[in-house]
N, C-alpha and C. Protein backbone atom coordinates (compact mmCIF):
# COMPACT_ATOMS: atom_id res chain seq x y z
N UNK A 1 -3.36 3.91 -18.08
CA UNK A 1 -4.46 3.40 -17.31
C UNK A 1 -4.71 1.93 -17.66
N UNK A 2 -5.21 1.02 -16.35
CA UNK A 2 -5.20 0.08 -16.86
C UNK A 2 -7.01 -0.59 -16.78
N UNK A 3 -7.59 -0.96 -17.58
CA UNK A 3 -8.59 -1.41 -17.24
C UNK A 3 -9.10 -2.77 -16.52
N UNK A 4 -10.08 -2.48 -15.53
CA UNK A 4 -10.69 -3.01 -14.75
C UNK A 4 -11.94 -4.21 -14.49
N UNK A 5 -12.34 -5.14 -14.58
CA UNK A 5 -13.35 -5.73 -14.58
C UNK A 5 -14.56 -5.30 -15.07
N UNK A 6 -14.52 -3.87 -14.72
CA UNK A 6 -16.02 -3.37 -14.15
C UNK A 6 -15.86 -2.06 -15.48
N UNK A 7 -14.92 -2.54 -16.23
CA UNK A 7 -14.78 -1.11 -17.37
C UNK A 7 -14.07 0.35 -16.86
N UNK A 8 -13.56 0.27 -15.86
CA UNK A 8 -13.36 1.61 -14.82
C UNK A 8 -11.42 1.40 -15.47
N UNK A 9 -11.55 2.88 -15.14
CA UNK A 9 -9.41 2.92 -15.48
C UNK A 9 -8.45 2.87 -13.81
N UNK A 10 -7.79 2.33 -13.65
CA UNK A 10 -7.16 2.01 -12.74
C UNK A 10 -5.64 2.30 -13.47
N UNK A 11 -5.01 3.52 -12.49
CA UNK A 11 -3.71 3.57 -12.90
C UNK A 11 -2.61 2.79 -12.38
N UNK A 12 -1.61 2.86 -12.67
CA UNK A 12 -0.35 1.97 -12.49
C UNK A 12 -0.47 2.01 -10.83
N UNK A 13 -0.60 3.00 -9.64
CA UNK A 13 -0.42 3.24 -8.65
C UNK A 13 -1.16 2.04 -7.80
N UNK A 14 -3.08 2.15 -8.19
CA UNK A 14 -3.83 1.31 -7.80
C UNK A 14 -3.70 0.46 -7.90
N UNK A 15 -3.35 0.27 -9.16
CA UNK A 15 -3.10 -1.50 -9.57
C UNK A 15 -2.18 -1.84 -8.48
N UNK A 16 -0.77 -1.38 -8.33
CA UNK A 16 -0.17 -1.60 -7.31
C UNK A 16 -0.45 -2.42 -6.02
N UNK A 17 -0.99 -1.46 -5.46
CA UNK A 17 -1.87 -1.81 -4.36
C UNK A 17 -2.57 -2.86 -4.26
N UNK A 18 -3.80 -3.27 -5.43
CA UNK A 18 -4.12 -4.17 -5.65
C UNK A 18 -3.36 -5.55 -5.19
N UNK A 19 -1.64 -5.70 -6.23
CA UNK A 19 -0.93 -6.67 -5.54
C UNK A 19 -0.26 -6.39 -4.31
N UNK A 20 0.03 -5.67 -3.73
CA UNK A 20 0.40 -5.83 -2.48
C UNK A 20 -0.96 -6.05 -1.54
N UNK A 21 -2.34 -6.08 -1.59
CA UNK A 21 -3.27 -6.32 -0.80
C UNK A 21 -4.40 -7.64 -0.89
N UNK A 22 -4.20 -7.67 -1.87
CA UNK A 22 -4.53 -9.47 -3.02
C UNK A 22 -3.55 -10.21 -2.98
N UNK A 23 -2.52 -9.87 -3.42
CA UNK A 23 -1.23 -10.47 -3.98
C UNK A 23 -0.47 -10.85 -2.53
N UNK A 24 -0.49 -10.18 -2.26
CA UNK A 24 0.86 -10.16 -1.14
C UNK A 24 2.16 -10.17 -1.46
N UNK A 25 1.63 -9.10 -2.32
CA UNK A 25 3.48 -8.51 -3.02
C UNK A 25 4.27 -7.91 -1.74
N UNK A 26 5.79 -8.07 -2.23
CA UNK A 26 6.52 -7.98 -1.51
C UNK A 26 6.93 -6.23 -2.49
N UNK A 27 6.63 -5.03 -0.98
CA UNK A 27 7.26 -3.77 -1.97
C UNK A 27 8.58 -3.98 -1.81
N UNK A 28 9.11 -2.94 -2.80
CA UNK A 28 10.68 -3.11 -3.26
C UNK A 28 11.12 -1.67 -3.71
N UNK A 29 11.24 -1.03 -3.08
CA UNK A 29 11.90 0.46 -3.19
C UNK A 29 13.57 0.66 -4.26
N UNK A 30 13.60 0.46 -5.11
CA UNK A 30 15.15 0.47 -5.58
C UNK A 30 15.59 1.77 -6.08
N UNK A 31 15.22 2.47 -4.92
CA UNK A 31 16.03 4.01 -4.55
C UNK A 31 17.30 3.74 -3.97
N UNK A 32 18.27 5.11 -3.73
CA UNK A 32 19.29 4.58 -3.09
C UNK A 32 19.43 4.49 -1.45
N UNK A 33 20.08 4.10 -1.23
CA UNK A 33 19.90 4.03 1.26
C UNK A 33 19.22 5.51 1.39
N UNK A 34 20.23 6.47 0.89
CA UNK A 34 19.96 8.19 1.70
C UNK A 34 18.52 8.21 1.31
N UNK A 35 18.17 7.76 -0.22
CA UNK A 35 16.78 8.35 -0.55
C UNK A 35 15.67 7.22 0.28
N UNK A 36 15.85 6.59 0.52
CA UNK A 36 15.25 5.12 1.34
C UNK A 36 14.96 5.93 2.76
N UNK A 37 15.85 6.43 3.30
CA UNK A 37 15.97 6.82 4.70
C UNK A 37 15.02 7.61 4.85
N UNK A 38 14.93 9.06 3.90
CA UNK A 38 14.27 10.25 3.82
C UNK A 38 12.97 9.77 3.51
N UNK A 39 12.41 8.82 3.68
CA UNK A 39 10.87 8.19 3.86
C UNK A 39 11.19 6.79 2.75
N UNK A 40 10.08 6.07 3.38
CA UNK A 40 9.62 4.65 2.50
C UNK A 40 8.21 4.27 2.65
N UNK A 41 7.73 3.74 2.03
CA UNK A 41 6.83 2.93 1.84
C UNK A 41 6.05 1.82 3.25
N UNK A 42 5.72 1.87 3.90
CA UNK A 42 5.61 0.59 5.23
C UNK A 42 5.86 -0.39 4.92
N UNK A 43 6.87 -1.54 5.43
CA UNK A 43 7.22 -2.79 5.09
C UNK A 43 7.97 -2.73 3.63
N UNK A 44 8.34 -1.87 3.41
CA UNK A 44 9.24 -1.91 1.82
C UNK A 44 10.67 -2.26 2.31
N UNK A 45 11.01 -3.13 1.34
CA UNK A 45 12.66 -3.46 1.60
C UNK A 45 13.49 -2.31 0.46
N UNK A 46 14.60 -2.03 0.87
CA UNK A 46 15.15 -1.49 0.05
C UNK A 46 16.06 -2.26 -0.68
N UNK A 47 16.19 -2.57 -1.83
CA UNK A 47 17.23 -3.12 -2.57
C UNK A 47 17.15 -2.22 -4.33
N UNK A 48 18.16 -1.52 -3.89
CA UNK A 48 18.80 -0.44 -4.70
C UNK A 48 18.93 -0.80 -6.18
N UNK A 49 18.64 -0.35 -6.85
CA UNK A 49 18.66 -0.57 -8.60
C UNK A 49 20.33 -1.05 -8.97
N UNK A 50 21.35 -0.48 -8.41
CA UNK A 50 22.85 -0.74 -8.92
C UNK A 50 23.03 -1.99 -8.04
N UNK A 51 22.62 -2.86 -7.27
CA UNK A 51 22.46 -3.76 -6.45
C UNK A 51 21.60 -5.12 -6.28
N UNK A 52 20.68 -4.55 -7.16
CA UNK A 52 19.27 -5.92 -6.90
C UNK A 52 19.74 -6.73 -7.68
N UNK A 53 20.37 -6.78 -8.82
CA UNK A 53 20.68 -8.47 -9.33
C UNK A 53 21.64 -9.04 -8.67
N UNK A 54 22.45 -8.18 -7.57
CA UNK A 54 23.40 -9.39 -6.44
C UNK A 54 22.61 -9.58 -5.13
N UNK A 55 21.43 -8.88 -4.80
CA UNK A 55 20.65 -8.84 -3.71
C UNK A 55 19.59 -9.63 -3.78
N UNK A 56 18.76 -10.08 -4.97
CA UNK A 56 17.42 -10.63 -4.96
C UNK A 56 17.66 -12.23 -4.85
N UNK A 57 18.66 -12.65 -5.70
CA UNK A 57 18.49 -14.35 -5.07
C UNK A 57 18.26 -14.45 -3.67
N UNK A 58 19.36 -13.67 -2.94
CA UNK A 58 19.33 -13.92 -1.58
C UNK A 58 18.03 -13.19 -0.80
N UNK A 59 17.37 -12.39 -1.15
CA UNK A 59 16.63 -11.81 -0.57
C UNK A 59 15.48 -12.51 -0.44
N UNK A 60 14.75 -13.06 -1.92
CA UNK A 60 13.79 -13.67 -2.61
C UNK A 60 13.75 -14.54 -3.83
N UNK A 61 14.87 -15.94 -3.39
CA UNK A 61 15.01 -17.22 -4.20
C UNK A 61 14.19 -17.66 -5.05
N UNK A 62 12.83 -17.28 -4.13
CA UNK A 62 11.43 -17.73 -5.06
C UNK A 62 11.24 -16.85 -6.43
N UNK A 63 11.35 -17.47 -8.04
CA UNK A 63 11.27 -16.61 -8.59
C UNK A 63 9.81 -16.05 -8.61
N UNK A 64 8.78 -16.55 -8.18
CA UNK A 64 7.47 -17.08 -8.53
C UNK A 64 6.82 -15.63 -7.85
N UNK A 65 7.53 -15.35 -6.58
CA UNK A 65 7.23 -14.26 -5.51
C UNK A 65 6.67 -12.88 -6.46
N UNK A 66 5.36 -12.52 -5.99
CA UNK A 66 4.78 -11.36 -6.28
C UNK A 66 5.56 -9.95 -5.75
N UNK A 67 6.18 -8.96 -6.05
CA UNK A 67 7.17 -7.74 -6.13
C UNK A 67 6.51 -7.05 -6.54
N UNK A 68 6.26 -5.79 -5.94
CA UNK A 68 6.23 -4.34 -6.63
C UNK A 68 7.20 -3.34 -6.45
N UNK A 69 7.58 -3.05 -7.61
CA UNK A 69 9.18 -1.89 -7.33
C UNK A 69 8.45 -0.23 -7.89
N UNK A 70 9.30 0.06 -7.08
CA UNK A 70 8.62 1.32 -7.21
C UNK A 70 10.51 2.44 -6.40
N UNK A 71 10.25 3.31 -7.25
CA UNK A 71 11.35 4.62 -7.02
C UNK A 71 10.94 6.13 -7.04
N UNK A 72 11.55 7.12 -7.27
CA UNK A 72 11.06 8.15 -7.26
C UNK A 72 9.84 8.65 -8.28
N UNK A 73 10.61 7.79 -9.47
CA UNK A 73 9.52 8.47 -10.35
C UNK A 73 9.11 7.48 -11.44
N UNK A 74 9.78 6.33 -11.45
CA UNK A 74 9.05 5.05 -11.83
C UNK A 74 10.08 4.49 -12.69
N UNK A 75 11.12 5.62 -13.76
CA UNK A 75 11.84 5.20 -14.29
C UNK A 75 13.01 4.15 -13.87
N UNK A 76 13.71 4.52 -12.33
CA UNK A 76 14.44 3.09 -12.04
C UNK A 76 13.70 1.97 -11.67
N UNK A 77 12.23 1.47 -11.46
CA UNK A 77 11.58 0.88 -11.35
C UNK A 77 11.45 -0.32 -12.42
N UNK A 78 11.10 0.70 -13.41
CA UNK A 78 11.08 0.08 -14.29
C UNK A 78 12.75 -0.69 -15.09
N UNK A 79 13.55 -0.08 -15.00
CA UNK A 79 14.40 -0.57 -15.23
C UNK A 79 14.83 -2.18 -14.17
N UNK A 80 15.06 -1.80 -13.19
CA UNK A 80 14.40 -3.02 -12.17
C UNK A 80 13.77 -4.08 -12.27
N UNK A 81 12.67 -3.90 -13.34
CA UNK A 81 11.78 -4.72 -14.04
C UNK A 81 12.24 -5.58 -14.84
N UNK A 82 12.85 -4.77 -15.98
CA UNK A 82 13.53 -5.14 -16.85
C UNK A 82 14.90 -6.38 -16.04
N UNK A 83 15.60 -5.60 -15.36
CA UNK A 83 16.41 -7.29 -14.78
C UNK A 83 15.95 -8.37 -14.02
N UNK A 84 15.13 -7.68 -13.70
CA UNK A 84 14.58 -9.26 -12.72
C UNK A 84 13.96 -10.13 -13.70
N UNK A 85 12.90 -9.65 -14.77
CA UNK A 85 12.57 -10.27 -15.59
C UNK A 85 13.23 -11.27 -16.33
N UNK A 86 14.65 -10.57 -16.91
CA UNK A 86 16.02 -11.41 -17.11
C UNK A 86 16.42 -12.69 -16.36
N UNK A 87 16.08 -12.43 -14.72
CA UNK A 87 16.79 -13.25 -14.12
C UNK A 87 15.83 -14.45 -13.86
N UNK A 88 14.83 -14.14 -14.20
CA UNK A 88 13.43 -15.41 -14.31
C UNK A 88 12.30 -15.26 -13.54
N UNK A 89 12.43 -13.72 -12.55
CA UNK A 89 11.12 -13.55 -11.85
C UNK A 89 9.87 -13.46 -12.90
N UNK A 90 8.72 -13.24 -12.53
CA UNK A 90 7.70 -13.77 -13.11
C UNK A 90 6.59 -13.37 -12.80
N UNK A 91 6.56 -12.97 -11.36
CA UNK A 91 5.32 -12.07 -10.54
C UNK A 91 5.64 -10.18 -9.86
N UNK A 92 6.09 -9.49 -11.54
CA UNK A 92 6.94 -8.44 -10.93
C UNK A 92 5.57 -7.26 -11.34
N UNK A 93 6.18 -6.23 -10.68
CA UNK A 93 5.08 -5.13 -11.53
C UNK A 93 5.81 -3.65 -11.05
N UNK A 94 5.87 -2.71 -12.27
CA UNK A 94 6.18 -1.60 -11.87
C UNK A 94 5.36 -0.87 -11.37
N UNK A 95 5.11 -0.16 -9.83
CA UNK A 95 4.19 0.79 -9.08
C UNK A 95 4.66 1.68 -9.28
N UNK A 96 5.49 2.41 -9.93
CA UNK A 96 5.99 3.92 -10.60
C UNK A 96 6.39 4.17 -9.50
N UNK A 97 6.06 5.85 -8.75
CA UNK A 97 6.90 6.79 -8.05
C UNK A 97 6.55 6.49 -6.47
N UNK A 98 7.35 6.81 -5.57
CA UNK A 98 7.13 7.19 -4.17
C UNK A 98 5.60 7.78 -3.79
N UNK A 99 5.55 9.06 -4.46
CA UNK A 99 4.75 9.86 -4.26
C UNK A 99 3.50 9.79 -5.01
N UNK A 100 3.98 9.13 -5.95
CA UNK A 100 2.37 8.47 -6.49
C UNK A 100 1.57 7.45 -5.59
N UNK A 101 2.54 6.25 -5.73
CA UNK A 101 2.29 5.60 -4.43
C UNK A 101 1.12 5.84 -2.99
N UNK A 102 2.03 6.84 -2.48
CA UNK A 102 1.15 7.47 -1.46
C UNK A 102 -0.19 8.07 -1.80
N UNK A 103 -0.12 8.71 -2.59
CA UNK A 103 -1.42 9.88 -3.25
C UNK A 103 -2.55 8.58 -3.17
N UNK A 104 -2.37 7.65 -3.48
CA UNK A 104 -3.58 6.55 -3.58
C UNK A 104 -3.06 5.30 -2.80
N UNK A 105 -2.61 5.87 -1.44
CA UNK A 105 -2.67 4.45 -0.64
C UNK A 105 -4.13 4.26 0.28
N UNK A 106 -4.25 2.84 -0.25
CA UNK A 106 -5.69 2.40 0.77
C UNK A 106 -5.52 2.83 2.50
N UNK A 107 -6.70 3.03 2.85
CA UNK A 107 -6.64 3.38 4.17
C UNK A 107 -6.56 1.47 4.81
N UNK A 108 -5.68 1.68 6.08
CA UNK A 108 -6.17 0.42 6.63
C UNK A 108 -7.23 -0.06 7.28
């Protein structure tokens, strides 16, 4: 949990949200195509965990760009994290699972 301004716990999911609705994070699904297909996120790009360090220059040059990655269950996410971080991004954040995700998406 992460804490909040206001003393309140906000989990990894919300926080999420937070940057994609403040932020204007760019989501980032790094599941694979089949699991991508079988549902996503709205406006999520897919760029696949065995793939994103030959996909993200070109995708998103800017290292500066706000990202939230998020996968089934948070673990390739986070790993995800871990390389981009490597590669000099700077505005990344792990949103854990698919289905967490959803469970606490803002209404529009």
């Amino acid at each position: 949990m992460i804490p909040n301004i206001f003393g309140q716990q906000k989990n990894r999911a919300e926080t999420a949200w937070d940057w994609v609705l403040k932020n204007k994070a760019v989501l980032i699904d790094v599941r694979t195509p089949e699991e991508f297909k079988t549902g996503h996120l709205d406006n999520a790009v897919n760029l696949p965990l065995d793939r994103i360090a030959d996909m993200i220059k070109t995708s998103y040059p800017d290292t500066s760009t706000p990202m939230v990655l998020y996968c089934r269950s948070g673990n390739r996410s986070q790993q995800a994290y871990g390389i981009l971080k490597s590669l000099g991004y700077t505005q990344i954040f792990n949103g854990g699972g698919y289905q967490e995700l959803l469970s606490v998406k803002p209404a529009k």
